[in-house]
C-alpha atoms as a PDB file:
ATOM      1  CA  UNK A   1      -2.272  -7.259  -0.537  1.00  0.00           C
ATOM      2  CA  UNK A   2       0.267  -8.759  -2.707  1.00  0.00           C
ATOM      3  CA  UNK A   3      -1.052 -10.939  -5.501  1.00  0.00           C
ATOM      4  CA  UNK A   4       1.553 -13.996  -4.390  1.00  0.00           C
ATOM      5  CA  UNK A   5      -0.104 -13.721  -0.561  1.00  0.00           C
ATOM      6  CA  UNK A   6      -3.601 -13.745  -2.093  1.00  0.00           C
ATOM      7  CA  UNK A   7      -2.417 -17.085  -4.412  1.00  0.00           C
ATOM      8  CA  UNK A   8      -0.589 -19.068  -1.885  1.00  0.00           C
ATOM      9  CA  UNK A   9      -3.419 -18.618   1.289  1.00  0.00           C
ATOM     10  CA  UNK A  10      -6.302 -18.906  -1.439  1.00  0.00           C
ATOM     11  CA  UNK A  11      -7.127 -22.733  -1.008  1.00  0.00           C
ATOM     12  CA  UNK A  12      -6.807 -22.573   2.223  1.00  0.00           C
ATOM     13  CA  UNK A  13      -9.147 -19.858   2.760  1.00  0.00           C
ATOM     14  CA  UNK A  14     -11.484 -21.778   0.752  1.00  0.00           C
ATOM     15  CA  UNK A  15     -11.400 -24.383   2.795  1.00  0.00           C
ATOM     16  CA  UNK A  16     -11.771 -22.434   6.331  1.00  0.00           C
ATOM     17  CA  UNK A  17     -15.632 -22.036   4.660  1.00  0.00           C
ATOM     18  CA  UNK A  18     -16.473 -25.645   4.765  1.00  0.00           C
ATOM     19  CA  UNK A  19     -18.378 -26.067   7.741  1.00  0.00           C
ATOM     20  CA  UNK A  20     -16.137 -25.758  11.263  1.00  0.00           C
ATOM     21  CA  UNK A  21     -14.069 -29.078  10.354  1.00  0.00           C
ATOM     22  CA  UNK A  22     -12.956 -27.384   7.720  1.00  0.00           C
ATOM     23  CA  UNK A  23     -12.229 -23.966  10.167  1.00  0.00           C
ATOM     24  CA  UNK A  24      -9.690 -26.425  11.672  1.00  0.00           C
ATOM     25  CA  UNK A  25      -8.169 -28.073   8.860  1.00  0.00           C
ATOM     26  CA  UNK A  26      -7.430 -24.710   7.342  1.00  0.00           C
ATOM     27  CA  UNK A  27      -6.667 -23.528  11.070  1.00  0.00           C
ATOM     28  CA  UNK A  28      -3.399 -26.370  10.912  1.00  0.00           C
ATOM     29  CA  UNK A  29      -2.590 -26.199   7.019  1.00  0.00           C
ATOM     30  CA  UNK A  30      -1.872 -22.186   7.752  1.00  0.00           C
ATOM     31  CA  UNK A  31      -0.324 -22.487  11.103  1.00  0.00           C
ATOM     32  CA  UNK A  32       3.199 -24.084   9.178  1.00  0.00           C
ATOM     33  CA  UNK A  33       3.173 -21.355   6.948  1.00  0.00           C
ATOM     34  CA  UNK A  34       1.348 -17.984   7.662  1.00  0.00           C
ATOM     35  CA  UNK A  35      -0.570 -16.467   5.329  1.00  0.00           C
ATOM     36  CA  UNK A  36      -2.158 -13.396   6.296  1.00  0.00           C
ATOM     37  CA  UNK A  37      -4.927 -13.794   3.615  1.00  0.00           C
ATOM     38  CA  UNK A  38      -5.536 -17.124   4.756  1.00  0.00           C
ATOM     39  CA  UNK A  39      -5.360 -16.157   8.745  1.00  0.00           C
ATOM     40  CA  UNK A  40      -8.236 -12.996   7.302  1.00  0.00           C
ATOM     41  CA  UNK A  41     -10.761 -15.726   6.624  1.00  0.00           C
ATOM     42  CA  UNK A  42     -10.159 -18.046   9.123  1.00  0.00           C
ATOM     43  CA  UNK A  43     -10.728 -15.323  11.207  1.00  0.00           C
ATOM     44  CA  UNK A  44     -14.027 -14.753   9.403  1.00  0.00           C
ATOM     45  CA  UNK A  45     -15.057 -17.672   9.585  1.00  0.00           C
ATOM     46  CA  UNK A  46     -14.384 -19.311  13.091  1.00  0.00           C
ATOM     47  CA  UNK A  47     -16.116 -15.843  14.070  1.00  0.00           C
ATOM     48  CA  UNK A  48     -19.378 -17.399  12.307  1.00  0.00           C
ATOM     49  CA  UNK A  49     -19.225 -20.539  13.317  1.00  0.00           C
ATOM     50  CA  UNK A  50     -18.938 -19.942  17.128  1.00  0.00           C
ATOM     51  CA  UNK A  51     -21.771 -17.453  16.537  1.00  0.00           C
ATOM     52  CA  UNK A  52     -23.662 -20.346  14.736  1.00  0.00           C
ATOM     53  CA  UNK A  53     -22.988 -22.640  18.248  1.00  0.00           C
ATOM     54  CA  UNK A  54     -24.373 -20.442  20.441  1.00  0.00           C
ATOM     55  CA  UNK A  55     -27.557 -19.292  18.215  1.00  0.00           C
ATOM     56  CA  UNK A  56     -28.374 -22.884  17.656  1.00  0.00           C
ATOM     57  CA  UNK A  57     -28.148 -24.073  21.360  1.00  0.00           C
ATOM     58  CA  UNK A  58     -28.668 -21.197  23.540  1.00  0.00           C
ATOM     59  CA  UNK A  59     -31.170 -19.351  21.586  1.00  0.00           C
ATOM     60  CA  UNK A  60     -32.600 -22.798  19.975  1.00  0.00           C
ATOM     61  CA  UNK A  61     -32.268 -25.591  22.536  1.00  0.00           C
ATOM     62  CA  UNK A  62     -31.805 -23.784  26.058  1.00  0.00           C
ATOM     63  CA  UNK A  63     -33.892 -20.903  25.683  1.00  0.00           C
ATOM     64  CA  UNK A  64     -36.689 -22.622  23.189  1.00  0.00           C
ATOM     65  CA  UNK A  65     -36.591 -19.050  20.661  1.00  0.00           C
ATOM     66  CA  UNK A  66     -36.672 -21.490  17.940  1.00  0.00           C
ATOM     67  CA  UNK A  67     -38.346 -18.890  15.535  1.00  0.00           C
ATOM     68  CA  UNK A  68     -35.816 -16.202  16.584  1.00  0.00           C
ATOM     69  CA  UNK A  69     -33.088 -18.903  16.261  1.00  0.00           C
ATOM     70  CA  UNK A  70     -34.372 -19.338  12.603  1.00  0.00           C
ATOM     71  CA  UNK A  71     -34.195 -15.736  11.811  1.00  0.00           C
ATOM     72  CA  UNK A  72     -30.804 -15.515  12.904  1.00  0.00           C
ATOM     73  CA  UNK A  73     -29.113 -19.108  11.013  1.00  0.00           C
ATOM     74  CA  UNK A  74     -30.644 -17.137   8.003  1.00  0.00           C
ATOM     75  CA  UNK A  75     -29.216 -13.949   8.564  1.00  0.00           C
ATOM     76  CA  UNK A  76     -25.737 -16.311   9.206  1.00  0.00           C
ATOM     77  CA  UNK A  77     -25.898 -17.662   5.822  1.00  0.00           C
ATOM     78  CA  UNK A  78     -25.806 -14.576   4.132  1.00  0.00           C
ATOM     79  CA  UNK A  79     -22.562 -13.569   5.982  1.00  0.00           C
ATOM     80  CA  UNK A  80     -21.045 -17.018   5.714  1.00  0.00           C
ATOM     81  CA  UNK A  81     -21.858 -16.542   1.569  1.00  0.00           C
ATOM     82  CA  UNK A  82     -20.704 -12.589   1.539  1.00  0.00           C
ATOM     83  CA  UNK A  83     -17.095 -14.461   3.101  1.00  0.00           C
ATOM     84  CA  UNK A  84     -16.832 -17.172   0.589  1.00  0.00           C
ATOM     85  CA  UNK A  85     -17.186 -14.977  -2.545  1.00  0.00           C
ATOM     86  CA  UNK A  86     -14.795 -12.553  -0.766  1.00  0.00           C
ATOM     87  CA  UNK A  87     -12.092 -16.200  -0.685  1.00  0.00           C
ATOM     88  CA  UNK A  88     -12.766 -17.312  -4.171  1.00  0.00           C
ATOM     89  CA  UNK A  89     -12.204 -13.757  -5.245  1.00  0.00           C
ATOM     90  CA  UNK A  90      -9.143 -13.442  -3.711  1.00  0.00           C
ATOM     91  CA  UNK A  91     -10.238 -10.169  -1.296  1.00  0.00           C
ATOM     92  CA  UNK A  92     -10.172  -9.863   2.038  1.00  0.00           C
ATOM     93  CA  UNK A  93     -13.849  -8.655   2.235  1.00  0.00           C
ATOM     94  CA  UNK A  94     -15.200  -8.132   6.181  1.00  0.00           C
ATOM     95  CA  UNK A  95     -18.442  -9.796   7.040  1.00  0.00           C
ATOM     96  CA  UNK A  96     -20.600  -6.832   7.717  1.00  0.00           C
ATOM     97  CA  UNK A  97     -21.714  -5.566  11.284  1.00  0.00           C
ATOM     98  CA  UNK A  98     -18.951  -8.393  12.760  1.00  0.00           C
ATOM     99  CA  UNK A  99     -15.888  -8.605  10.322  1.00  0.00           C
ATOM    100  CA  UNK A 100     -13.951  -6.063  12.479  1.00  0.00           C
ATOM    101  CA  UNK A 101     -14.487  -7.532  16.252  1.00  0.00           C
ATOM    102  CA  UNK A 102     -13.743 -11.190  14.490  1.00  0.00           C
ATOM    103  CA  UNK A 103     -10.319  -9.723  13.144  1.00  0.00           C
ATOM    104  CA  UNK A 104      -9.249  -8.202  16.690  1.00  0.00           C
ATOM    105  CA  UNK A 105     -10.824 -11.283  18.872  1.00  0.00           C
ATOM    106  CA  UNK A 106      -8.962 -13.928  16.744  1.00  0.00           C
ATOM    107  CA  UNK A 107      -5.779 -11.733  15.992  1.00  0.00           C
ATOM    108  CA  UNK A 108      -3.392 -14.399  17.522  1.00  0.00           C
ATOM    109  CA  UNK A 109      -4.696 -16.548  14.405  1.00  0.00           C
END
């Protein structure tokens, strides 16, 4: 990826990581202008963050696995972190096991 692309969509990747408000601020700042490195990690991320909704109410609230639930915000974390160093460093680094099936779900992004 061009160094220019990677420059221009950087803040706005950064900011896709900040919680799911900032998913959808990002989601409108890139939709003027698209930047495929920016699109890349809001990808990522809204990927996460749905994932995150439905661990923390179907697994946590409707289905009472709380300790499962746990397990899995944990393993979350990780991935959300392995996506936010891949932003700041300017790569477009896949969140393991998921990166690929959040890149073709959300390809109209």
């Amino acid at each position: 990826m061009e160094n220019t692309t990677v420059n221009e969509g950087k803040t706005t990747a950064i900011i896709s990581y900040i919680t799911i408000i900032g998913t959808i601020i990002a989601f409108f700042m890139n939709n003027s202008t698209k930047n495929s490195f920016a699109s890349f990690h809001i990808r990522q991320m809204l990927g996460l963050s749905l994932l995150s909704l439905v661990n923390s109410y179907i697994l946590g609230k409707m289905l009472g696995l709380g300790m499962i639930s746990i397990i899995i915000t944990v393993g979350l974390f990780v991935l959300w972190i392995i996506g936010f160093i891949g932003a700041v460093q300017g790569e477009e680094k896949r969140i393991p096991l998921l990166g690929d099936a959040f890149q073709d779900w959300f390809k109209s992004i």
